[in-house]
Every structure is written in structure tokens, then in C-alpha cells.
PDB file of N, CA and C in Angstrom:
ATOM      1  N   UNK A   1     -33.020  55.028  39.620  1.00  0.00           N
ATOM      2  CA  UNK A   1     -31.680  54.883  39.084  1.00  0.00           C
ATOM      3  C   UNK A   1     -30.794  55.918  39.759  1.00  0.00           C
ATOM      4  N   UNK A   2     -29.758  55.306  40.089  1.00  0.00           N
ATOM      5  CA  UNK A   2     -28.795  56.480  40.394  1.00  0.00           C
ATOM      6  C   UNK A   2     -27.994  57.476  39.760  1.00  0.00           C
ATOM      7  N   UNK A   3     -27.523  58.491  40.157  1.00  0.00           N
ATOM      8  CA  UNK A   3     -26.294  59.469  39.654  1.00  0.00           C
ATOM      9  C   UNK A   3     -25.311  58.655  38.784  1.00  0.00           C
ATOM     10  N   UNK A   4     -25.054  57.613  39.300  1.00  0.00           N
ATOM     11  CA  UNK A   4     -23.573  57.077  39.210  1.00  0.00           C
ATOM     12  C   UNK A   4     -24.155  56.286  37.807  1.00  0.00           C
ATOM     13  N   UNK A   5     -25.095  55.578  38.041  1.00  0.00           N
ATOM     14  CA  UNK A   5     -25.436  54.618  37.628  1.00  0.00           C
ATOM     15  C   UNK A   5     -26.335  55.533  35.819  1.00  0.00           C
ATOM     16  N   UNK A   6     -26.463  56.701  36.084  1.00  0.00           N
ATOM     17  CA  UNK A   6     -27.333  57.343  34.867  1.00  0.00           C
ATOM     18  C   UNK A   6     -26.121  57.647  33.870  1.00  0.00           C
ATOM     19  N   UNK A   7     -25.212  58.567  34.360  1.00  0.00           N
ATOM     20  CA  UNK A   7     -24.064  58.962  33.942  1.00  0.00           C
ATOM     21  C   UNK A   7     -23.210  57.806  33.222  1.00  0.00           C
ATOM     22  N   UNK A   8     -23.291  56.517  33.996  1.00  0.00           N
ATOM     23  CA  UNK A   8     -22.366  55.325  33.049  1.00  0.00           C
ATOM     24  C   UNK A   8     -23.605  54.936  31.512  1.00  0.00           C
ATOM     25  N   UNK A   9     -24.919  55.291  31.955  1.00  0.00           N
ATOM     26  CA  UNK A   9     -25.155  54.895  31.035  1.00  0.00           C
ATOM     27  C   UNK A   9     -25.373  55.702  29.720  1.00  0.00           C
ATOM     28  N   UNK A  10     -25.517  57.134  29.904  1.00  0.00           N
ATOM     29  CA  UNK A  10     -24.893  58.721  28.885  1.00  0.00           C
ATOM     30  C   UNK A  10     -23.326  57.729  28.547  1.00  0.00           C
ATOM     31  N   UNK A  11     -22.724  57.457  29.373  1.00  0.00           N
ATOM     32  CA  UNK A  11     -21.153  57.700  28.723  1.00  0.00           C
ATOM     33  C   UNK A  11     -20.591  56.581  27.511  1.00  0.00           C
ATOM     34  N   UNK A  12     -22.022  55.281  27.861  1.00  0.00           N
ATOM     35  CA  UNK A  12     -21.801  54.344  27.012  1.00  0.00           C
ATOM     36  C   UNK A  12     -22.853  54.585  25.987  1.00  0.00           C
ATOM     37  N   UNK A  13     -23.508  55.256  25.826  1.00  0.00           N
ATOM     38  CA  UNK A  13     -24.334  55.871  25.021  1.00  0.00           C
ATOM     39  C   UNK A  13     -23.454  56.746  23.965  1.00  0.00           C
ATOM     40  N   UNK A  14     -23.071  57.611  24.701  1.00  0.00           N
ATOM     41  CA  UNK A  14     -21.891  58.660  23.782  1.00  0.00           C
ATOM     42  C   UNK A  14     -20.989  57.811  23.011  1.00  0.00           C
ATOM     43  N   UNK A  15     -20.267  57.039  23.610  1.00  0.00           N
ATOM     44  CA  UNK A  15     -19.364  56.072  22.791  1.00  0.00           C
ATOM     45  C   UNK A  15     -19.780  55.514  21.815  1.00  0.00           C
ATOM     46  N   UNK A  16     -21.050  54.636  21.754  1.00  0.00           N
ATOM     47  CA  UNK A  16     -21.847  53.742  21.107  1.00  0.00           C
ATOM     48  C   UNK A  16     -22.036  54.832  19.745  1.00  0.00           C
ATOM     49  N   UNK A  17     -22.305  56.088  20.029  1.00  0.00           N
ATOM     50  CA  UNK A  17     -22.813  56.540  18.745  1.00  0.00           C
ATOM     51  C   UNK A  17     -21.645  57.603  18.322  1.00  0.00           C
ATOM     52  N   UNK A  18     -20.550  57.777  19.240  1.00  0.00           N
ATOM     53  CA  UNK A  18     -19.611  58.675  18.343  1.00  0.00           C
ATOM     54  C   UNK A  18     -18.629  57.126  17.795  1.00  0.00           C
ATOM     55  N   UNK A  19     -18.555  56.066  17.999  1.00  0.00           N
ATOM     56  CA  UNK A  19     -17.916  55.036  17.212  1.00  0.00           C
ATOM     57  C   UNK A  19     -19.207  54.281  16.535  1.00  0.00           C
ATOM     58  N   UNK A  20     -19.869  54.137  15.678  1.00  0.00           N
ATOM     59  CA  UNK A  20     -20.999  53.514  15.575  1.00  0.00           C
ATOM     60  C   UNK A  20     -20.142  51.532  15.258  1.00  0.00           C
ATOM     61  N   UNK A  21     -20.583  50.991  15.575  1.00  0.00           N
ATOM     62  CA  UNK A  21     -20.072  49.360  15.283  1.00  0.00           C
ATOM     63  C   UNK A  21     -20.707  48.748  13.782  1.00  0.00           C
ATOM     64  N   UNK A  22     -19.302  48.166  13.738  1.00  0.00           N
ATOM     65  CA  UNK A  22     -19.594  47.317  12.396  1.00  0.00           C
ATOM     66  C   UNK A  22     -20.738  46.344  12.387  1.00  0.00           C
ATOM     67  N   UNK A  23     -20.985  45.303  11.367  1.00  0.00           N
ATOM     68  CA  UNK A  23     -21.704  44.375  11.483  1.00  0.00           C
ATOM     69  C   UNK A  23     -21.574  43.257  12.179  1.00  0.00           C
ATOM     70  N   UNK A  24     -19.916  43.233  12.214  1.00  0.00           N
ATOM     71  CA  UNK A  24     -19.356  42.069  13.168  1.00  0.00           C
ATOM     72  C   UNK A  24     -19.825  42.858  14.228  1.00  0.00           C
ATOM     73  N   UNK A  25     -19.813  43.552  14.864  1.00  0.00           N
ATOM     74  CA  UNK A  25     -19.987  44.072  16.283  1.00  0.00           C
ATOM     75  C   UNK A  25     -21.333  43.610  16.403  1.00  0.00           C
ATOM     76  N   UNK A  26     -22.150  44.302  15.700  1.00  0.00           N
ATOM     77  CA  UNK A  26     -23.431  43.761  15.755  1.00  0.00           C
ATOM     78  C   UNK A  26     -23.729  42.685  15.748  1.00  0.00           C
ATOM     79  N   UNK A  27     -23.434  41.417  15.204  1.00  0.00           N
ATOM     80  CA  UNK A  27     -22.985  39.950  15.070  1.00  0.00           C
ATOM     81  C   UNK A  27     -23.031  39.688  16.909  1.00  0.00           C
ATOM     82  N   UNK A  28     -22.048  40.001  17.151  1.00  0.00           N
ATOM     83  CA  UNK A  28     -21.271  39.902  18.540  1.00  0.00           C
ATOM     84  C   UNK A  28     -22.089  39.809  19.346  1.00  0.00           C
ATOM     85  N   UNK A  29     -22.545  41.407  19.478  1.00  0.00           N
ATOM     86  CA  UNK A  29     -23.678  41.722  20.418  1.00  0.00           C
ATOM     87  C   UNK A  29     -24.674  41.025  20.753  1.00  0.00           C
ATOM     88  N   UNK A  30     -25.535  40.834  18.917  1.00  0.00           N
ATOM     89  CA  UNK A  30     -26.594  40.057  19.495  1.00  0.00           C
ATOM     90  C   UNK A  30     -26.578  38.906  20.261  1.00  0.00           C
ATOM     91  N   UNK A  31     -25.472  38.292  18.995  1.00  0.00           N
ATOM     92  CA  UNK A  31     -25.390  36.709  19.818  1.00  0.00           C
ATOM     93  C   UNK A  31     -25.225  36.465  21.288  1.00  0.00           C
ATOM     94  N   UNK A  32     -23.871  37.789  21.818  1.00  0.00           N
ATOM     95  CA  UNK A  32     -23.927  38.073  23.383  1.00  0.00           C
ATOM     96  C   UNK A  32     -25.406  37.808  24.174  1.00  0.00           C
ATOM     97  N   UNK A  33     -26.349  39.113  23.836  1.00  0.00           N
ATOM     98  CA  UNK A  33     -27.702  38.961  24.117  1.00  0.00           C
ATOM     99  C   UNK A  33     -28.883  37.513  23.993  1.00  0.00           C
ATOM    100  N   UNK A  34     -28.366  36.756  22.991  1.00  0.00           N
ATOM    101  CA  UNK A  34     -29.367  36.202  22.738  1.00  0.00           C
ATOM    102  C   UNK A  34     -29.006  35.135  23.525  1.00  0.00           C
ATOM    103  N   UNK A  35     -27.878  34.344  23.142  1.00  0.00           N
ATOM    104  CA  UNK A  35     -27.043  33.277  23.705  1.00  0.00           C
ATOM    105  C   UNK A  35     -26.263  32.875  25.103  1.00  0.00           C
ATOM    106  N   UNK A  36     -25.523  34.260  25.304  1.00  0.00           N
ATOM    107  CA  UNK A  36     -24.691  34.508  26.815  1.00  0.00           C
ATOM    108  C   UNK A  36     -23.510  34.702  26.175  1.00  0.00           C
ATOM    109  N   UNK A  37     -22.381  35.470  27.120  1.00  0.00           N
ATOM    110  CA  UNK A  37     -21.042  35.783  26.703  1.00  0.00           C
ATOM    111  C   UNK A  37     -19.890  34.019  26.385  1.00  0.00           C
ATOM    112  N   UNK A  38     -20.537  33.198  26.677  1.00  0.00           N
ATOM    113  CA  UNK A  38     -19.355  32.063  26.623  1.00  0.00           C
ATOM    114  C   UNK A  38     -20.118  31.234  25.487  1.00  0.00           C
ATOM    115  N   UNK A  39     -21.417  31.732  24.626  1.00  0.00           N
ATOM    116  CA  UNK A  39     -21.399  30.652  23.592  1.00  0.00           C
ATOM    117  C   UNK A  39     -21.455  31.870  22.551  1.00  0.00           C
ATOM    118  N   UNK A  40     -20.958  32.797  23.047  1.00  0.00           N
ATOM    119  CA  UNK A  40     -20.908  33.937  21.569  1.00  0.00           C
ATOM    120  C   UNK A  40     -19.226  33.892  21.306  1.00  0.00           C
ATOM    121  N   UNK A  41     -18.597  33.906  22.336  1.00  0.00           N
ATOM    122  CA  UNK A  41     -17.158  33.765  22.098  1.00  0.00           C
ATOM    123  C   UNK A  41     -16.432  33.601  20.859  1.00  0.00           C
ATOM    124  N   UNK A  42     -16.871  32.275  20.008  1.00  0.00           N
ATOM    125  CA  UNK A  42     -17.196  31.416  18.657  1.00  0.00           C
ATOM    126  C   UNK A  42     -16.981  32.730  17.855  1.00  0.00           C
ATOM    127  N   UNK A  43     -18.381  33.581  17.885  1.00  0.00           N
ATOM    128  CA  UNK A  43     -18.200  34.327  16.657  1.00  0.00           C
ATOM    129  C   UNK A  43     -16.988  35.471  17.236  1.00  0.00           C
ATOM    130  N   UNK A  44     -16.813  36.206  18.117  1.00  0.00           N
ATOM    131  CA  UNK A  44     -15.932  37.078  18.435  1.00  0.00           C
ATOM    132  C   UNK A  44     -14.412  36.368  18.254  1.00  0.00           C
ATOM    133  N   UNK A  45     -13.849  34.959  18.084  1.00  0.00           N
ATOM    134  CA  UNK A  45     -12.610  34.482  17.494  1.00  0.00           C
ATOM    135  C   UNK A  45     -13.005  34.467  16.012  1.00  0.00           C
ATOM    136  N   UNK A  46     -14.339  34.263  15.215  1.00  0.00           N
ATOM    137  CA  UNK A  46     -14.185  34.394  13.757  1.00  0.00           C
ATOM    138  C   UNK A  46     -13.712  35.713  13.327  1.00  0.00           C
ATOM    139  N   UNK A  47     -14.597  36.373  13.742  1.00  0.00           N
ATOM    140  CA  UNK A  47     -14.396  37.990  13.898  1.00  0.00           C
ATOM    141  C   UNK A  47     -13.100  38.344  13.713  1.00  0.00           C
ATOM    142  N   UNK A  48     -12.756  38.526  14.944  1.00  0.00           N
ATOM    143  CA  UNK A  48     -11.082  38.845  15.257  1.00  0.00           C
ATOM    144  C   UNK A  48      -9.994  37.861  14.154  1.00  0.00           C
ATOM    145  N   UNK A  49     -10.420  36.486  13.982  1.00  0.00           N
ATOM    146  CA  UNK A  49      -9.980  36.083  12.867  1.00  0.00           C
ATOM    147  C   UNK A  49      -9.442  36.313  11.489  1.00  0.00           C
ATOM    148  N   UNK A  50     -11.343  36.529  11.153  1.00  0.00           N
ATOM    149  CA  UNK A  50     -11.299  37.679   9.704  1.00  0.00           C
ATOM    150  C   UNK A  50     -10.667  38.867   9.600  1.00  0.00           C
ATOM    151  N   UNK A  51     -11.083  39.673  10.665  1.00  0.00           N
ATOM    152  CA  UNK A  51     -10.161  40.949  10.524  1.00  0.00           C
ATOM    153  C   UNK A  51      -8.863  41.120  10.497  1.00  0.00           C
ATOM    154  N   UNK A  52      -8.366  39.758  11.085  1.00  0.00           N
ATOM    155  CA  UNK A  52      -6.601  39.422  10.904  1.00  0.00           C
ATOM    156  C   UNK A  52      -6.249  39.148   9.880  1.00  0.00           C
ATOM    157  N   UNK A  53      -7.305  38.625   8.810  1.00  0.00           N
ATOM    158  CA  UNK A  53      -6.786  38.310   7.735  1.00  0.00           C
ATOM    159  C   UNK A  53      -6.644  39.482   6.665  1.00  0.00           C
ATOM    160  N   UNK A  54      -8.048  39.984   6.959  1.00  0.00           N
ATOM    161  CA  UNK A  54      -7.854  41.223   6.368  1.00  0.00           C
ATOM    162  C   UNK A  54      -7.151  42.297   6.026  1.00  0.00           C
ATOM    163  N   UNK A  55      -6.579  42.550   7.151  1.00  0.00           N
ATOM    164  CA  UNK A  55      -5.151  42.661   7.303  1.00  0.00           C
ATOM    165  C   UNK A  55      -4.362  43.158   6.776  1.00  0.00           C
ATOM    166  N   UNK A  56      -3.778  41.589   7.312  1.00  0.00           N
ATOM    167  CA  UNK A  56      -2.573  40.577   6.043  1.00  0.00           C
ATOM    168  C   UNK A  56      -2.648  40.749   4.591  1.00  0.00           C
ATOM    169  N   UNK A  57      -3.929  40.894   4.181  1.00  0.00           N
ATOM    170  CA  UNK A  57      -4.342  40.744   2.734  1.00  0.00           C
ATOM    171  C   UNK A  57      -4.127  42.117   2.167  1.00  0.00           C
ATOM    172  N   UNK A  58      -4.419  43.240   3.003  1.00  0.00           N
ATOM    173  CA  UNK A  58      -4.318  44.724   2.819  1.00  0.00           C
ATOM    174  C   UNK A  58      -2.898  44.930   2.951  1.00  0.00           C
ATOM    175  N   UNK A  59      -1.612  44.580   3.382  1.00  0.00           N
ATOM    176  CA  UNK A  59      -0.505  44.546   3.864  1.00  0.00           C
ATOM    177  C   UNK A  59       0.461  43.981   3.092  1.00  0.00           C
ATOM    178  N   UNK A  60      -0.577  43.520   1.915  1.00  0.00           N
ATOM    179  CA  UNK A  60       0.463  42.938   0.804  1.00  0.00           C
ATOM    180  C   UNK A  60       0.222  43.786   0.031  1.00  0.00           C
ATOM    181  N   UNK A  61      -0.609  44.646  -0.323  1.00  0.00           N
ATOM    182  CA  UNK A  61      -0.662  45.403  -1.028  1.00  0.00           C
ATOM    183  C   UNK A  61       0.237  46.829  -1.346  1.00  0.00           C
TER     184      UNK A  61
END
């Protein structure tokens, strides 16, 4: 492995655990992994969906 290549993966490491991800993220991910990025898409518009609504719903308050 390379320099370049060790360091990107510390830096997405660091991120990953100083933001830890929701369940939707996790959702995301796997499906990313399991499925491929163009049939996970689906859940990443529910996602982004819900959280829009969420929102909205918090915003009336």
C-alpha cells in the first residue's frame, strides 16, 4: 500500500468515527455494498426524503 494511499485511508477513518453515522447511513452503506451504488440510490432518496420531512415537522414547532 502506498503513502498516499494509507493516509486517505487514516483520514476516512478519522471522519467515520469523529462523525459516527446514523442508521440511515448505515442503511445506505450497506445496501451500497451489498447491491451497487445505482440500486441503493432508492433508499438514499427515502432517506433524504424522510429527513426533509422531518424537518418540516420540527419547523412547525
Amino acid at each position: 500500500m502506498s503513502a498516499e494511499a494509507y493516509l486517505l485511508y487514516l483520514g476516512v477513518l478519522v471522519a467515520f468515527f469523529a462523525t459516527p453515522p446514523d442508521t440511515s447511513q448505515l442503511l445506505i452503506m450497506s445496501n451500497s455494498v451489498r447491491h451497487g451504488l445505482r440500486r441503493s440510490l432508492a433508499t438514499v432518496a427515502a432517506a433524504a426524503l424522510l429527513a426533509s420531512r422531518d424537518l418540516a415537522v420540527e419547523a412547525r414547532r
